[in-house]
PDB file of N, CA and C in Angstrom:
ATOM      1  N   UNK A   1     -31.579  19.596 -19.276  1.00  0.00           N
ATOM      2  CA  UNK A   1     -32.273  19.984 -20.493  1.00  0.00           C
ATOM      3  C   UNK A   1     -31.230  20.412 -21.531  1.00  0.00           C
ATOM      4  N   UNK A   2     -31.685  20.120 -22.649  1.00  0.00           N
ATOM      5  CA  UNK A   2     -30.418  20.063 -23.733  1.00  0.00           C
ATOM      6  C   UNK A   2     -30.717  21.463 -24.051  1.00  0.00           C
ATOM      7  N   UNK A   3     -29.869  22.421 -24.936  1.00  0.00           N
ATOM      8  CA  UNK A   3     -29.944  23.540 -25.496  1.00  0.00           C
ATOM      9  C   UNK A   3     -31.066  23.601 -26.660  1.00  0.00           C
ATOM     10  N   UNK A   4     -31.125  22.568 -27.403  1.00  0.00           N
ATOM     11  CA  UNK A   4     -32.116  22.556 -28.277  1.00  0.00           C
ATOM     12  C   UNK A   4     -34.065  22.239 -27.426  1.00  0.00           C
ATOM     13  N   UNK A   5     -33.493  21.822 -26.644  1.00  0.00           N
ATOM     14  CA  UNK A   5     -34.832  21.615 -25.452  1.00  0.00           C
ATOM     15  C   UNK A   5     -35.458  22.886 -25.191  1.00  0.00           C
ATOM     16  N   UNK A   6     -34.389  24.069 -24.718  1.00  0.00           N
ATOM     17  CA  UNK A   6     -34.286  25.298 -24.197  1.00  0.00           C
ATOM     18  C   UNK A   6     -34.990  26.186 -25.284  1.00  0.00           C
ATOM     19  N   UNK A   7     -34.599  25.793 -26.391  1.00  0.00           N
ATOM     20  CA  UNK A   7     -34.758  26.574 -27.767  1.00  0.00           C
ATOM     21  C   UNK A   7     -36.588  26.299 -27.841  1.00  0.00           C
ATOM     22  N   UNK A   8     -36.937  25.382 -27.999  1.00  0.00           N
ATOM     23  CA  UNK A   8     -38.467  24.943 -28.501  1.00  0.00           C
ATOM     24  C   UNK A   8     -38.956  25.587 -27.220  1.00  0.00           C
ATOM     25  N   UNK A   9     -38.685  25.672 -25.721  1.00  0.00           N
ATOM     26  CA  UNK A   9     -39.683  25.610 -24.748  1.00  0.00           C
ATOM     27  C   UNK A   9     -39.792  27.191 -25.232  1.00  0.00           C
ATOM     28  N   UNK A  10     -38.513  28.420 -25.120  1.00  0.00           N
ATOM     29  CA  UNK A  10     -38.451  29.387 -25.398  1.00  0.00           C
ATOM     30  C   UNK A  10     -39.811  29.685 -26.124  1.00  0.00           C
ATOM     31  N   UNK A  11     -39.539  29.585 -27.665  1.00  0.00           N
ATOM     32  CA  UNK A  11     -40.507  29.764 -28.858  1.00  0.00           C
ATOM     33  C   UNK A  11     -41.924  29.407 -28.204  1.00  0.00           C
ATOM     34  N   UNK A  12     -41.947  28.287 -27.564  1.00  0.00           N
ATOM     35  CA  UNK A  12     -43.585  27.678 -27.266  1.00  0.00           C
ATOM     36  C   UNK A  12     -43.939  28.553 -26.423  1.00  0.00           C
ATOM     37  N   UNK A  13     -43.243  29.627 -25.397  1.00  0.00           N
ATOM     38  CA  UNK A  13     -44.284  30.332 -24.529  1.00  0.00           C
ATOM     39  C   UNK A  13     -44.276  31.475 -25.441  1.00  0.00           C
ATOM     40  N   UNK A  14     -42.951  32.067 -25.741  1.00  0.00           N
ATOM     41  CA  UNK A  14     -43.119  33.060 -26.177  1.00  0.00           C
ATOM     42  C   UNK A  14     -44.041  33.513 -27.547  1.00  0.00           C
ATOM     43  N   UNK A  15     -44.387  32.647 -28.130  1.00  0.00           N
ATOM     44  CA  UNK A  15     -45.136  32.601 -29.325  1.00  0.00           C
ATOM     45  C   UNK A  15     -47.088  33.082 -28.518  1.00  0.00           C
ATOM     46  N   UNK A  16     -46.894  32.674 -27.331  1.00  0.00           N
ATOM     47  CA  UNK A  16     -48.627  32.498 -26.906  1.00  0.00           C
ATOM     48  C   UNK A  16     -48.642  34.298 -26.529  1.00  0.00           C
ATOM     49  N   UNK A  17     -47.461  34.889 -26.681  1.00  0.00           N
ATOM     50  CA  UNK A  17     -47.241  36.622 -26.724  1.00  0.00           C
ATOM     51  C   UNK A  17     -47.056  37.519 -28.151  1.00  0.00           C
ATOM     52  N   UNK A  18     -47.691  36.801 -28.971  1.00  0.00           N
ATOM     53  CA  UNK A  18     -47.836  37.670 -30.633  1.00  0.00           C
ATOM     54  C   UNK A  18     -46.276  38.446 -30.253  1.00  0.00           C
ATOM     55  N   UNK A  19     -45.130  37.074 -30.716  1.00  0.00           N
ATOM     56  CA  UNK A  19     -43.916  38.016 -31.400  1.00  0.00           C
ATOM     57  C   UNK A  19     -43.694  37.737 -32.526  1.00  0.00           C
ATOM     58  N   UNK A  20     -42.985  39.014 -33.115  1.00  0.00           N
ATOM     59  CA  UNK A  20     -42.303  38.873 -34.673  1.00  0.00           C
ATOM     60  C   UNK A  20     -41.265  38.000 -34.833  1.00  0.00           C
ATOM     61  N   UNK A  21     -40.049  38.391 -33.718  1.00  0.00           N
ATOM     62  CA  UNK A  21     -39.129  37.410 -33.855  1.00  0.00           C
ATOM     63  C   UNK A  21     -38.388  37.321 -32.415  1.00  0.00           C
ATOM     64  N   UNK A  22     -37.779  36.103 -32.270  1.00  0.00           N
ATOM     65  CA  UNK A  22     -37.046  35.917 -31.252  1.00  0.00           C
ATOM     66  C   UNK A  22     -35.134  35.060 -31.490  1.00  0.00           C
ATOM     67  N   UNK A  23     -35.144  36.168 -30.810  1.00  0.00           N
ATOM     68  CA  UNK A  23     -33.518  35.357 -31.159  1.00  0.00           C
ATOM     69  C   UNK A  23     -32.484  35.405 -29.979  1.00  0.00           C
ATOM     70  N   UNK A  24     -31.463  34.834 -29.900  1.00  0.00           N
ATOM     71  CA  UNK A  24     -30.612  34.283 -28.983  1.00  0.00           C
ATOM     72  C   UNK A  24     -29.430  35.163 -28.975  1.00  0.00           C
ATOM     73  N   UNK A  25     -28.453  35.602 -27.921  1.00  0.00           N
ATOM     74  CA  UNK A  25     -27.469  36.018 -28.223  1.00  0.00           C
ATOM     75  C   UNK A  25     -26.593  35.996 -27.164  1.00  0.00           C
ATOM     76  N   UNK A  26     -25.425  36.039 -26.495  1.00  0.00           N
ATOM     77  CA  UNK A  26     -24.554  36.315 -25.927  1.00  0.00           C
ATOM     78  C   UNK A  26     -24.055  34.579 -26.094  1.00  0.00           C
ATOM     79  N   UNK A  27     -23.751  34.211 -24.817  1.00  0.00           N
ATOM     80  CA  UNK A  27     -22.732  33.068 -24.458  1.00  0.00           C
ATOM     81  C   UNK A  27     -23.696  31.569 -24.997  1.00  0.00           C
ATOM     82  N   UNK A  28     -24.835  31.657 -24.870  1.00  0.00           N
ATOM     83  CA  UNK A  28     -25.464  30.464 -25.429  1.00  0.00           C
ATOM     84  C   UNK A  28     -25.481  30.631 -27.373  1.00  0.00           C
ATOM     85  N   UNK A  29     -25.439  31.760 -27.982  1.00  0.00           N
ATOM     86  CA  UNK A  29     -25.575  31.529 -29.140  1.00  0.00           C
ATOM     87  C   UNK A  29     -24.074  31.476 -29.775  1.00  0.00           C
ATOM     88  N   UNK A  30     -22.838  31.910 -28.958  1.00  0.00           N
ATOM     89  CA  UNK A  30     -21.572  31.583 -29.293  1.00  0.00           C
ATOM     90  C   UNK A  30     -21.537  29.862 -29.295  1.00  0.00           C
ATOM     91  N   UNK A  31     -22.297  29.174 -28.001  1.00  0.00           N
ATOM     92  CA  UNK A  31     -21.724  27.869 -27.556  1.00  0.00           C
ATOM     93  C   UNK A  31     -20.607  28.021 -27.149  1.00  0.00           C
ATOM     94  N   UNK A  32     -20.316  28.669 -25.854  1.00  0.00           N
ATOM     95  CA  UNK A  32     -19.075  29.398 -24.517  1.00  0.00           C
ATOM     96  C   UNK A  32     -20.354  29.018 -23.405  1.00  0.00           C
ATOM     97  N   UNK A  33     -21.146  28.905 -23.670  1.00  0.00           N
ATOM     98  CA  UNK A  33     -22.250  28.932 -21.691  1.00  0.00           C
ATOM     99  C   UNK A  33     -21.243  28.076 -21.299  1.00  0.00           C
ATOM    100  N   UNK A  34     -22.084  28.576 -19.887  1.00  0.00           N
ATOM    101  CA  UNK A  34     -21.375  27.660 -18.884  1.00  0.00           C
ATOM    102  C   UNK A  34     -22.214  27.546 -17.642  1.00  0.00           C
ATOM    103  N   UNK A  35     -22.194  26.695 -16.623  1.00  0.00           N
ATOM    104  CA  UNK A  35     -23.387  25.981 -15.876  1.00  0.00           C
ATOM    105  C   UNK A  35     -23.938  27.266 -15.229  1.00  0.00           C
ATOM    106  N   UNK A  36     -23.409  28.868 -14.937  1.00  0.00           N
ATOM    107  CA  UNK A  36     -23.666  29.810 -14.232  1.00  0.00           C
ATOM    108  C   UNK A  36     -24.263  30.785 -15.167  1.00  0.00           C
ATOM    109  N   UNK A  37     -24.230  30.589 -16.472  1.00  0.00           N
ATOM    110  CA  UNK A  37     -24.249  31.553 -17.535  1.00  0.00           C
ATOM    111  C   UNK A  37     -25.879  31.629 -17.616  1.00  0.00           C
ATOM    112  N   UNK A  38     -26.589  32.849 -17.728  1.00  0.00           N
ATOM    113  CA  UNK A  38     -27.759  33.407 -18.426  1.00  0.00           C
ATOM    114  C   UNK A  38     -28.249  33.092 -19.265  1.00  0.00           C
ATOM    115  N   UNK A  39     -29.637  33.122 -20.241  1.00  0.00           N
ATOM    116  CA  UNK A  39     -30.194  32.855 -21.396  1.00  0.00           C
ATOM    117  C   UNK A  39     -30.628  34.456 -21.919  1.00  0.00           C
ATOM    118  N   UNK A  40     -29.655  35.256 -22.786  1.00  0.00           N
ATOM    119  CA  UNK A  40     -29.931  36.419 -23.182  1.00  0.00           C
ATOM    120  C   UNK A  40     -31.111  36.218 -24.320  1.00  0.00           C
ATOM    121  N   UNK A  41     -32.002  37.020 -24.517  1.00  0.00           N
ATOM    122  CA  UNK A  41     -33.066  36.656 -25.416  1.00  0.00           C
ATOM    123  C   UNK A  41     -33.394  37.901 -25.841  1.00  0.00           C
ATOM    124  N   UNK A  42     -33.532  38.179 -27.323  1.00  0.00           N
ATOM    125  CA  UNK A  42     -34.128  39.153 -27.614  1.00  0.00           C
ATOM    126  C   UNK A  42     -35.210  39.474 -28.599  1.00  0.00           C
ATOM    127  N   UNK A  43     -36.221  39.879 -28.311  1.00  0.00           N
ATOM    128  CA  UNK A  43     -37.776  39.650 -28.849  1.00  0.00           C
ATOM    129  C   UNK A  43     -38.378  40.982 -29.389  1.00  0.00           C
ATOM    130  N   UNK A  44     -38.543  40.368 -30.567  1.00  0.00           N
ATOM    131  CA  UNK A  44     -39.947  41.635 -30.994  1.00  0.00           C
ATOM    132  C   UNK A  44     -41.428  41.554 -30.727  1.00  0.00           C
ATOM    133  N   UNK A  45     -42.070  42.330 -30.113  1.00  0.00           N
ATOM    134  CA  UNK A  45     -43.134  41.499 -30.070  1.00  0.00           C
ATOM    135  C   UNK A  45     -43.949  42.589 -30.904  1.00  0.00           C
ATOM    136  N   UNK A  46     -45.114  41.888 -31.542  1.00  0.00           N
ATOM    137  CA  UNK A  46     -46.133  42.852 -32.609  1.00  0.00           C
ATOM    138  C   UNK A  46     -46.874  43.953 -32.044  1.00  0.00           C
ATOM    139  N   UNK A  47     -47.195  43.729 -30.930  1.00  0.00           N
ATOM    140  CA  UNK A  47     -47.813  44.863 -29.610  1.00  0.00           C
ATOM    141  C   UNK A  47     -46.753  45.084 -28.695  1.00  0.00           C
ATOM    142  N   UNK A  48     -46.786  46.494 -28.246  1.00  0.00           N
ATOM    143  CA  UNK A  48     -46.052  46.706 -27.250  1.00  0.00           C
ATOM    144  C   UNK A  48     -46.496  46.123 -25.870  1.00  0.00           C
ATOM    145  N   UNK A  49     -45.473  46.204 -24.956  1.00  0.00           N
ATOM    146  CA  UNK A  49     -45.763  45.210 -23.739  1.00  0.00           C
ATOM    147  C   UNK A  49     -45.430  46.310 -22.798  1.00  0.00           C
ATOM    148  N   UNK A  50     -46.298  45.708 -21.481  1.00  0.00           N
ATOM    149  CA  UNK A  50     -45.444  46.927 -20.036  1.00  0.00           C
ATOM    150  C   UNK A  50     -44.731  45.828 -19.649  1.00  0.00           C
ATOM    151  N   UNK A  51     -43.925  46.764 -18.726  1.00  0.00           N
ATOM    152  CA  UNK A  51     -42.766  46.836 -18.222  1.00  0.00           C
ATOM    153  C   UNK A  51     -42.954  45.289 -17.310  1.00  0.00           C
ATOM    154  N   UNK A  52     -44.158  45.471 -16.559  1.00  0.00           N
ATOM    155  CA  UNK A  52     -44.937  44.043 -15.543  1.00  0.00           C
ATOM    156  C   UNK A  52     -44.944  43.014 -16.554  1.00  0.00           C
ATOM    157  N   UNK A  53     -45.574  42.997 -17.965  1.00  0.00           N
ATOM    158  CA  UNK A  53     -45.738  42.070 -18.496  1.00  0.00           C
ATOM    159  C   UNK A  53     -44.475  41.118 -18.775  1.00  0.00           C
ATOM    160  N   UNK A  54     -43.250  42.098 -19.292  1.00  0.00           N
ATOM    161  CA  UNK A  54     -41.907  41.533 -19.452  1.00  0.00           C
ATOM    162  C   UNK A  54     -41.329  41.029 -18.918  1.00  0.00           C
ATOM    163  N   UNK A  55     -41.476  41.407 -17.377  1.00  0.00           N
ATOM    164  CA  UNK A  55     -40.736  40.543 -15.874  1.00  0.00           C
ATOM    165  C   UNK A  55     -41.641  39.481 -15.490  1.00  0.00           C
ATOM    166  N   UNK A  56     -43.282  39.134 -15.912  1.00  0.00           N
ATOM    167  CA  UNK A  56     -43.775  38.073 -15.878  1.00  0.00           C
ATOM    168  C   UNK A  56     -43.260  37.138 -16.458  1.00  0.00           C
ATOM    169  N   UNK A  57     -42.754  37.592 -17.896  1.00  0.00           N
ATOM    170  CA  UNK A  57     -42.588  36.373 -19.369  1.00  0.00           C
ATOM    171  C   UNK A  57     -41.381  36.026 -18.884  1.00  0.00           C
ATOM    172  N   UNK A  58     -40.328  37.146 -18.405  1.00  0.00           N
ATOM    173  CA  UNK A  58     -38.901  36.575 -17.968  1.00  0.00           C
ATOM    174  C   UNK A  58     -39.197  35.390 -17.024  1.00  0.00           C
ATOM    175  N   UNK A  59     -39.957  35.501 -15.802  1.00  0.00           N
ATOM    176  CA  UNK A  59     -39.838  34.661 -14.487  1.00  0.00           C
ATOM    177  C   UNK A  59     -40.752  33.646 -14.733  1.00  0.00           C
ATOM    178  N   UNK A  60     -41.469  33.583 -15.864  1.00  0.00           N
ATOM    179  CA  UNK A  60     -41.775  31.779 -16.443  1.00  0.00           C
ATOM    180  C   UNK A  60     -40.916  31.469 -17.416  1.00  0.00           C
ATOM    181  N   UNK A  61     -39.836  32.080 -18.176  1.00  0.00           N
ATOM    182  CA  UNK A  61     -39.148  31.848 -18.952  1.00  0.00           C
ATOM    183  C   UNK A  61     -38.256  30.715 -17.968  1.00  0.00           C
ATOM    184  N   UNK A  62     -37.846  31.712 -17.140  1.00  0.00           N
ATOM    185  CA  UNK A  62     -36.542  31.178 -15.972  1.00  0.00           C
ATOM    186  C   UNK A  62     -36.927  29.928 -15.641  1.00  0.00           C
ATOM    187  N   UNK A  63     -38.635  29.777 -14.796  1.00  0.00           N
ATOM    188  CA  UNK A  63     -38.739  28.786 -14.017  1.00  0.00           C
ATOM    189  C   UNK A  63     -39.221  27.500 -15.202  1.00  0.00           C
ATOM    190  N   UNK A  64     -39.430  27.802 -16.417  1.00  0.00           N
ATOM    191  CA  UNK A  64     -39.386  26.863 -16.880  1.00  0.00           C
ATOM    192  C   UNK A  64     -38.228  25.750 -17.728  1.00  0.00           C
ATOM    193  N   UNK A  65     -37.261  27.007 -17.805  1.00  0.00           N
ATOM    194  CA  UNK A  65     -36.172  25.995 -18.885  1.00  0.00           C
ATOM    195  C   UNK A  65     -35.122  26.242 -17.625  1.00  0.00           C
ATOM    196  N   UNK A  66     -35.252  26.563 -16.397  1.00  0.00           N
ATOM    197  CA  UNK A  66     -34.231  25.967 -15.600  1.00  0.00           C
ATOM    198  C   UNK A  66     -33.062  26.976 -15.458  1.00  0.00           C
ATOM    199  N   UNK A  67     -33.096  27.972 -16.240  1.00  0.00           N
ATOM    200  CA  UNK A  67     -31.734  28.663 -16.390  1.00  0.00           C
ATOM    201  C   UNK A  67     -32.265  30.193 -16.343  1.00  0.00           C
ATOM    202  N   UNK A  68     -31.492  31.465 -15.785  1.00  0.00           N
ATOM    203  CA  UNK A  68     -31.716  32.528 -15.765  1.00  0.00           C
ATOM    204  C   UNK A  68     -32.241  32.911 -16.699  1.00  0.00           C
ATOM    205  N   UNK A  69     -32.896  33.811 -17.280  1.00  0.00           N
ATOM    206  CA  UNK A  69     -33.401  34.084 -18.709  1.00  0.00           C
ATOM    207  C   UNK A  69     -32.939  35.763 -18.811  1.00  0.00           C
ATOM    208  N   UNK A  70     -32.774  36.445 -19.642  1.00  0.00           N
ATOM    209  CA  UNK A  70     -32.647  37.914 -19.426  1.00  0.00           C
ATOM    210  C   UNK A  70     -33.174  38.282 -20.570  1.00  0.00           C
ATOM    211  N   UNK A  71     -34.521  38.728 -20.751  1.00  0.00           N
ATOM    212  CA  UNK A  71     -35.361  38.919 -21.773  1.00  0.00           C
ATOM    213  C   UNK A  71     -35.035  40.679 -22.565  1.00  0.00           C
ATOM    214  N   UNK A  72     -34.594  40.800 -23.736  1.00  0.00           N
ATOM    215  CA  UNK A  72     -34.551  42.619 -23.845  1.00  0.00           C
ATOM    216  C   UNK A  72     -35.581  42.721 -25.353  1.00  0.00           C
ATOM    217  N   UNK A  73     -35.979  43.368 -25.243  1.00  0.00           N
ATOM    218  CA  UNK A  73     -36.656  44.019 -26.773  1.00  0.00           C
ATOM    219  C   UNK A  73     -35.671  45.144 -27.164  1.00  0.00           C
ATOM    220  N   UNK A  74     -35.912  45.507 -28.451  1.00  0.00           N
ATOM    221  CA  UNK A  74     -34.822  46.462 -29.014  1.00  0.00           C
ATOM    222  C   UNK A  74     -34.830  47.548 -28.265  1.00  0.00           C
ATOM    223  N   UNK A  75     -35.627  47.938 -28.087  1.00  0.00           N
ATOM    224  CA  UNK A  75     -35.884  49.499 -27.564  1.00  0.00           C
ATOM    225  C   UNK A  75     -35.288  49.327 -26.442  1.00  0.00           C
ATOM    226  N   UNK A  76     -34.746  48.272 -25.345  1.00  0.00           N
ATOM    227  CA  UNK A  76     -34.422  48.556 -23.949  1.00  0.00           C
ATOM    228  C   UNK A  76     -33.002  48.279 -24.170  1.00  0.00           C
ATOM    229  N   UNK A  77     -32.256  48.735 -25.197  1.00  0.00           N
ATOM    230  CA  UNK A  77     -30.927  48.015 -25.561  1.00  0.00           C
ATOM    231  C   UNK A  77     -30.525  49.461 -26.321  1.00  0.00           C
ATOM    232  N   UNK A  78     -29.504  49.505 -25.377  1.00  0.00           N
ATOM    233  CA  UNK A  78     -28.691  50.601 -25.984  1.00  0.00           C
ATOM    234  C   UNK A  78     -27.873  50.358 -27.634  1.00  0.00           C
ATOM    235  N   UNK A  79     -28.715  51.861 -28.304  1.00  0.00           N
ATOM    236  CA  UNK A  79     -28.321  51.893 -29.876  1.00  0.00           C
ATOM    237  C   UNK A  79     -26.331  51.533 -30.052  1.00  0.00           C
ATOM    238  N   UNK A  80     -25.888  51.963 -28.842  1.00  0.00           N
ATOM    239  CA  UNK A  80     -24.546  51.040 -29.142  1.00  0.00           C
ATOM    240  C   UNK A  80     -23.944  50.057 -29.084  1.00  0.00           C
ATOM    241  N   UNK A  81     -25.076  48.917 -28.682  1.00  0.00           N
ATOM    242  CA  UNK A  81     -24.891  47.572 -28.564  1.00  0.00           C
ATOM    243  C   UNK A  81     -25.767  46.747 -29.692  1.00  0.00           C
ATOM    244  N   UNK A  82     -26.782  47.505 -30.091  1.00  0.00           N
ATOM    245  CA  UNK A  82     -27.829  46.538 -30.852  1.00  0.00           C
ATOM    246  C   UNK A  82     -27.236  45.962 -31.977  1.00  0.00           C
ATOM    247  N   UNK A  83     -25.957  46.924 -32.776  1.00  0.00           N
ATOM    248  CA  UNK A  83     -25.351  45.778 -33.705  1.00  0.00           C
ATOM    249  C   UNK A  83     -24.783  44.813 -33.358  1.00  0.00           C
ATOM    250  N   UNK A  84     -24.107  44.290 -32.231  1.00  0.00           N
ATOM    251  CA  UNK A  84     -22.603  43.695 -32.372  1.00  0.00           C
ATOM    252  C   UNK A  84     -24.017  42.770 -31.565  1.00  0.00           C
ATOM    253  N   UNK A  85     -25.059  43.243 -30.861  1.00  0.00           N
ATOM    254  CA  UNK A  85     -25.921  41.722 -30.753  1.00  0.00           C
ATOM    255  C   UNK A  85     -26.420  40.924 -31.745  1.00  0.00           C
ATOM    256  N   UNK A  86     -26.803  41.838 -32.614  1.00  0.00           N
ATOM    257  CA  UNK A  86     -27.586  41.362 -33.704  1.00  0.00           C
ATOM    258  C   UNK A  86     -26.654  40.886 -34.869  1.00  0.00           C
ATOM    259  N   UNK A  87     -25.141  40.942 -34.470  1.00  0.00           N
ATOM    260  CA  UNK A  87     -24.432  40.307 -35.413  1.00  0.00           C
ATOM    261  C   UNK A  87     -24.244  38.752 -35.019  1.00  0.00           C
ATOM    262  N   UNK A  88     -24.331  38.945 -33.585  1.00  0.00           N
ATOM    263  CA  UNK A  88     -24.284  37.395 -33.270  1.00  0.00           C
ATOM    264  C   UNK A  88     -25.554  36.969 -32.592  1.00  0.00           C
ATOM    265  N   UNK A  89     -26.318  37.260 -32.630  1.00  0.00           N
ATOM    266  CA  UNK A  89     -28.005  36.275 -32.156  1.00  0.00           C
ATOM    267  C   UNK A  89     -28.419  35.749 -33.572  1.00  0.00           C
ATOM    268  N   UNK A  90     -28.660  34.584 -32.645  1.00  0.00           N
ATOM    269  CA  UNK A  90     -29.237  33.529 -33.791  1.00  0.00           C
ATOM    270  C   UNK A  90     -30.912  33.389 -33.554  1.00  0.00           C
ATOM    271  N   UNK A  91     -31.061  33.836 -34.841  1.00  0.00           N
ATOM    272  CA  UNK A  91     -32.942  33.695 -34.480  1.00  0.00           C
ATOM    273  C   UNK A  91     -33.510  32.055 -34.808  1.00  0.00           C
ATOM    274  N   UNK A  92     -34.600  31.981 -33.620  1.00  0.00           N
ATOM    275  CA  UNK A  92     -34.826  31.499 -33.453  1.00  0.00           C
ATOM    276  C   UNK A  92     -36.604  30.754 -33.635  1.00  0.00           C
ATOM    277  N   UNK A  93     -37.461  32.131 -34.165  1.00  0.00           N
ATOM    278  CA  UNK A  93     -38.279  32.189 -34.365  1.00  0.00           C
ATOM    279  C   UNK A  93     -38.775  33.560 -35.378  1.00  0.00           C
ATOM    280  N   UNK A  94     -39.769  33.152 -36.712  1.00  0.00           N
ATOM    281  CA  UNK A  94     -39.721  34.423 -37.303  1.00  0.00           C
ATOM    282  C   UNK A  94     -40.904  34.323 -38.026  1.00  0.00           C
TER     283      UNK A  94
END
């Protein structure tokens, strides 16, 4: 599956979960992945979600585009990382 494959399937589930925005960041939004590398993802969604709901969306995320997924919303992301992510995630949906 191509990266741009990865990108649409992303948006198509995650959209059927009322988010604001979704965007990409670590080694896939540099273009550095590599065949072992993760799909870091980070999502707003308009309603808050539990904790169950998030590890559901992750483990159809995974089993559908083939590749680990590691799903975070802002709030589960330490205030000393959220810039230097958000300097490099590329959104992807808005």
């Amino acid at each position: 599956m191509t990266y741009q494959e990865m990108e649409n399937k992303v948006v198509s589930i995650l959209t059927k979960y009322n988010v604001k925005t979704i965007g990409i960041f670590g080694s896939y939004a540099r273009g550095v992945q590599r065949p072992d590398s993760d799909l870091d993802v980070l999502v707003n969604f308009k309603e808050r979600k539990s904790l169950l709901t998030l590890v559901r969306i992750e483990r159809e995320l995974s089993e559908t585009i083939g590749v680990k997924v590691d799903l975070l919303t802002e709030q589960s992301i330490s205030p000393y990382l959220i810039d230097r992510i958000k300097s490099e995630m590329k959104v992807i949906y808005q």
